[in-house]
N, C-alpha and C. Protein backbone atom coordinates (compact mmCIF):
# COMPACT_ATOMS: atom_id res chain seq x y z
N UNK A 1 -186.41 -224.10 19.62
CA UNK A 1 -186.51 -225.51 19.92
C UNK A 1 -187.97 -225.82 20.25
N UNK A 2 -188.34 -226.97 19.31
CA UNK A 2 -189.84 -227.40 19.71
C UNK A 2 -189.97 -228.13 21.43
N UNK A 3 -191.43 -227.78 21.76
CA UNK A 3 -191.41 -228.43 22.96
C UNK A 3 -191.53 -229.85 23.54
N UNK A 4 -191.41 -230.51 22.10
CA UNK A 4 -190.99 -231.72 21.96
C UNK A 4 -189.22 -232.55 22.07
N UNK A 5 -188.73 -231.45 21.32
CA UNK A 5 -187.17 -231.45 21.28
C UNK A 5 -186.61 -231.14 22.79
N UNK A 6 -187.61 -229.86 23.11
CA UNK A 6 -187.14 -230.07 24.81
C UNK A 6 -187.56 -230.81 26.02
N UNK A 7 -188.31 -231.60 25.70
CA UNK A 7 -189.00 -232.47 26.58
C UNK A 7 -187.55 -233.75 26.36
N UNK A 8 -187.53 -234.52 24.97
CA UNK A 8 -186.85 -235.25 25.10
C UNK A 8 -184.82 -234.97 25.53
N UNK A 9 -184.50 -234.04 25.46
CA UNK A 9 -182.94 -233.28 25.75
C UNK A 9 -183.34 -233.31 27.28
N UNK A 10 -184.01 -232.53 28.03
CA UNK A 10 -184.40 -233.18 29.21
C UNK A 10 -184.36 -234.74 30.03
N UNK A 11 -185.12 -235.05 29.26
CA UNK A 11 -185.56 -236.67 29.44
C UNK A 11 -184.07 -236.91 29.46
N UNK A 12 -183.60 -237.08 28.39
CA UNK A 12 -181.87 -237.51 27.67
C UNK A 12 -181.13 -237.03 29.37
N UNK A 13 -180.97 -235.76 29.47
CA UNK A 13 -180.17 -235.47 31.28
C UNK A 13 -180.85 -236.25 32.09
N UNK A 14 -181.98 -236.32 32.21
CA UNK A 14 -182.46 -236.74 33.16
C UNK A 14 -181.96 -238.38 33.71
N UNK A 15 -182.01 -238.73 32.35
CA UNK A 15 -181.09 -240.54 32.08
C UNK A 15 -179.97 -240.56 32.61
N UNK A 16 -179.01 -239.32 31.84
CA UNK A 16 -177.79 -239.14 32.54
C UNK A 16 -176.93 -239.13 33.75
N UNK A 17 -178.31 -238.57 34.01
CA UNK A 17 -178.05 -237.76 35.89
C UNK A 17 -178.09 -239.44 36.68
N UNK A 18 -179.47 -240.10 35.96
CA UNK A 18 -179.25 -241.32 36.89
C UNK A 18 -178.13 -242.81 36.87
N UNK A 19 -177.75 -242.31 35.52
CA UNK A 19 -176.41 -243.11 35.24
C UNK A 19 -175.23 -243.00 36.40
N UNK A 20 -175.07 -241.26 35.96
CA UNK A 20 -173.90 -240.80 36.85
C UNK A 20 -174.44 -241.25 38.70
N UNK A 21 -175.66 -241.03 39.10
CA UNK A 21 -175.92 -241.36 40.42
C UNK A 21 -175.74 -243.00 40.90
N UNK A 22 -176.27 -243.75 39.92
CA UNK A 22 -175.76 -245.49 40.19
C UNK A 22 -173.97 -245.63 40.27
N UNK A 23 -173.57 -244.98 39.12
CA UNK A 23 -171.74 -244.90 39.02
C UNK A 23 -170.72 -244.37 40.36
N UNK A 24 -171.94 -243.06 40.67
CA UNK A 24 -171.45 -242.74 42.12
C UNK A 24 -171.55 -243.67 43.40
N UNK A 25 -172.80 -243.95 43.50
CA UNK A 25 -173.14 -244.82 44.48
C UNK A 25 -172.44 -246.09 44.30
N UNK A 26 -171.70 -246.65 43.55
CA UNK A 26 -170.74 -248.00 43.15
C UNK A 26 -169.62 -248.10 43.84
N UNK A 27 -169.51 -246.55 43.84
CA UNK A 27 -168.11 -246.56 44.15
C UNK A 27 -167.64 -245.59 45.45
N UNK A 28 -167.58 -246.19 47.03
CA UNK A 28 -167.74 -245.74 48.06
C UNK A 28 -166.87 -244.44 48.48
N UNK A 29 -165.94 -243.72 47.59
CA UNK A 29 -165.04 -243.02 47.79
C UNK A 29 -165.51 -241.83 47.22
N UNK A 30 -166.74 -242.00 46.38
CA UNK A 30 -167.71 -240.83 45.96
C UNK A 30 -168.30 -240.22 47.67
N UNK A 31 -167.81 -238.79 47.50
CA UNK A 31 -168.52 -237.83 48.51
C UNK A 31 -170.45 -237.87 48.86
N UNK A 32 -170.53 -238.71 49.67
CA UNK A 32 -172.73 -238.30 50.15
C UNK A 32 -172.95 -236.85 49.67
N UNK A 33 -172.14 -235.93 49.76
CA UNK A 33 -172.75 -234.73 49.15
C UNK A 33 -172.66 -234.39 47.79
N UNK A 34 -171.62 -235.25 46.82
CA UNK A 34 -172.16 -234.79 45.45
C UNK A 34 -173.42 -236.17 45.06
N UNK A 35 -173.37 -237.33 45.95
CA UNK A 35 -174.79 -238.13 45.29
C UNK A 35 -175.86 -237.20 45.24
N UNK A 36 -175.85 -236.39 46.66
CA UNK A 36 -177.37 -235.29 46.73
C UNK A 36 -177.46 -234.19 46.39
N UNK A 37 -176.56 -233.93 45.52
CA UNK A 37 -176.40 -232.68 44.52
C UNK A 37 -176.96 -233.59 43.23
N UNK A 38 -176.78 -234.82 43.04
CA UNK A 38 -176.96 -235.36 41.88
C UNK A 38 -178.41 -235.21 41.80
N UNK A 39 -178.59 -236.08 43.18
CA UNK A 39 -180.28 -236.29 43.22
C UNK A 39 -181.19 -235.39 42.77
N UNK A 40 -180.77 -234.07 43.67
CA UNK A 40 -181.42 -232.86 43.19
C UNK A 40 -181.37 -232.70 42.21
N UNK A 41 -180.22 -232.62 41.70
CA UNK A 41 -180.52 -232.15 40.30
C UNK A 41 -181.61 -232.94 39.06
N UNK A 42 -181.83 -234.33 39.52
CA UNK A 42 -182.75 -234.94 38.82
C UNK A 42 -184.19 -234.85 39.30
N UNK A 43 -184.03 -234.55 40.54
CA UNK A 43 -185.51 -234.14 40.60
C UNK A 43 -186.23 -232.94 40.28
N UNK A 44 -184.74 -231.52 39.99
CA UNK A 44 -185.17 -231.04 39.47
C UNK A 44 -185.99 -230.87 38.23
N UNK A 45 -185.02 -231.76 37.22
CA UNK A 45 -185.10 -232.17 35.94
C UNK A 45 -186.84 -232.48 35.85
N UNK A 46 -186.60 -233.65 36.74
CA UNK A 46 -188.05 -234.57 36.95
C UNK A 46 -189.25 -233.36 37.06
N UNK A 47 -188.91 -232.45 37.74
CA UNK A 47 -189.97 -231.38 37.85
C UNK A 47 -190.52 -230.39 36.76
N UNK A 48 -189.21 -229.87 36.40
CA UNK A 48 -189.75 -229.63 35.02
C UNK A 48 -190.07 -230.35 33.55
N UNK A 49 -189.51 -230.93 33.74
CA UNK A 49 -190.08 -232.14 32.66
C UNK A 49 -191.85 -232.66 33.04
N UNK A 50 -192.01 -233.29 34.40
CA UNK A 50 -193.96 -232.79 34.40
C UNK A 50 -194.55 -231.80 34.05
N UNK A 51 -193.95 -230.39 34.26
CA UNK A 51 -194.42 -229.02 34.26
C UNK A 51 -194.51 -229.02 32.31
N UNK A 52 -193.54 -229.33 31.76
CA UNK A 52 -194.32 -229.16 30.33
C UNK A 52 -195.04 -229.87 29.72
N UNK A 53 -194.73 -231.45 30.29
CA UNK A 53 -195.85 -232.18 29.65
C UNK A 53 -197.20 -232.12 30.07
N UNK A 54 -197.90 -231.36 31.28
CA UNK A 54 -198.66 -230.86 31.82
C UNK A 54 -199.11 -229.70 30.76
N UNK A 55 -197.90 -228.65 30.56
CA UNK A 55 -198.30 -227.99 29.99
C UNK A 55 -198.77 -227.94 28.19
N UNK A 56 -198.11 -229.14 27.51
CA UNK A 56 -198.41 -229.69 26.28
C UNK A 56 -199.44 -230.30 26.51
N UNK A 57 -199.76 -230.85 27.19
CA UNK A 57 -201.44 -231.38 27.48
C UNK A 57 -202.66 -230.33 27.59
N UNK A 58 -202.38 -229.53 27.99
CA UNK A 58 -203.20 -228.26 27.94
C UNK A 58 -203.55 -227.93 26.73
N UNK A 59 -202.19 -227.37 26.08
CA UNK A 59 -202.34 -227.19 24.66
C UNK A 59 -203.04 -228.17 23.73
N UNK A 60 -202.82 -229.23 23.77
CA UNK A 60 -203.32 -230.19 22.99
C UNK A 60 -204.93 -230.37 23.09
N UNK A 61 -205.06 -230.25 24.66
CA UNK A 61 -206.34 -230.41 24.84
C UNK A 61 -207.45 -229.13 24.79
């Protein structure tokens, strides 16, 4: 997989994650601890997703 293809499949979860976190937060019978399992998990996302475009910038440059 190019590191283009994985930047955007990323990006794509990353959308996801914040879909599912607004859908959770809508609806008050959603558990506070899977919203901040959600969260995390998008900031994980968010983290590596800088880390390669950081790192495609390198390359490029």
């Amino acid at each position: 997989m190019s590191l283009q293809m994985h930047l955007s499949e990323l990006e794509r979860k990353h959308q996801a994650l914040e879909r599912e976190i607004q859908d959770a937060m809508a609806h008050p019978s959603v558990d506070d601890l899977k919203i901040v399992e959600l969260k995390r998990k998008k900031l994980h996302l968010k983290d590596e997703i800088a880390k390669l475009r950081q790192a495609s910038n390198r390359v490029v440059h």
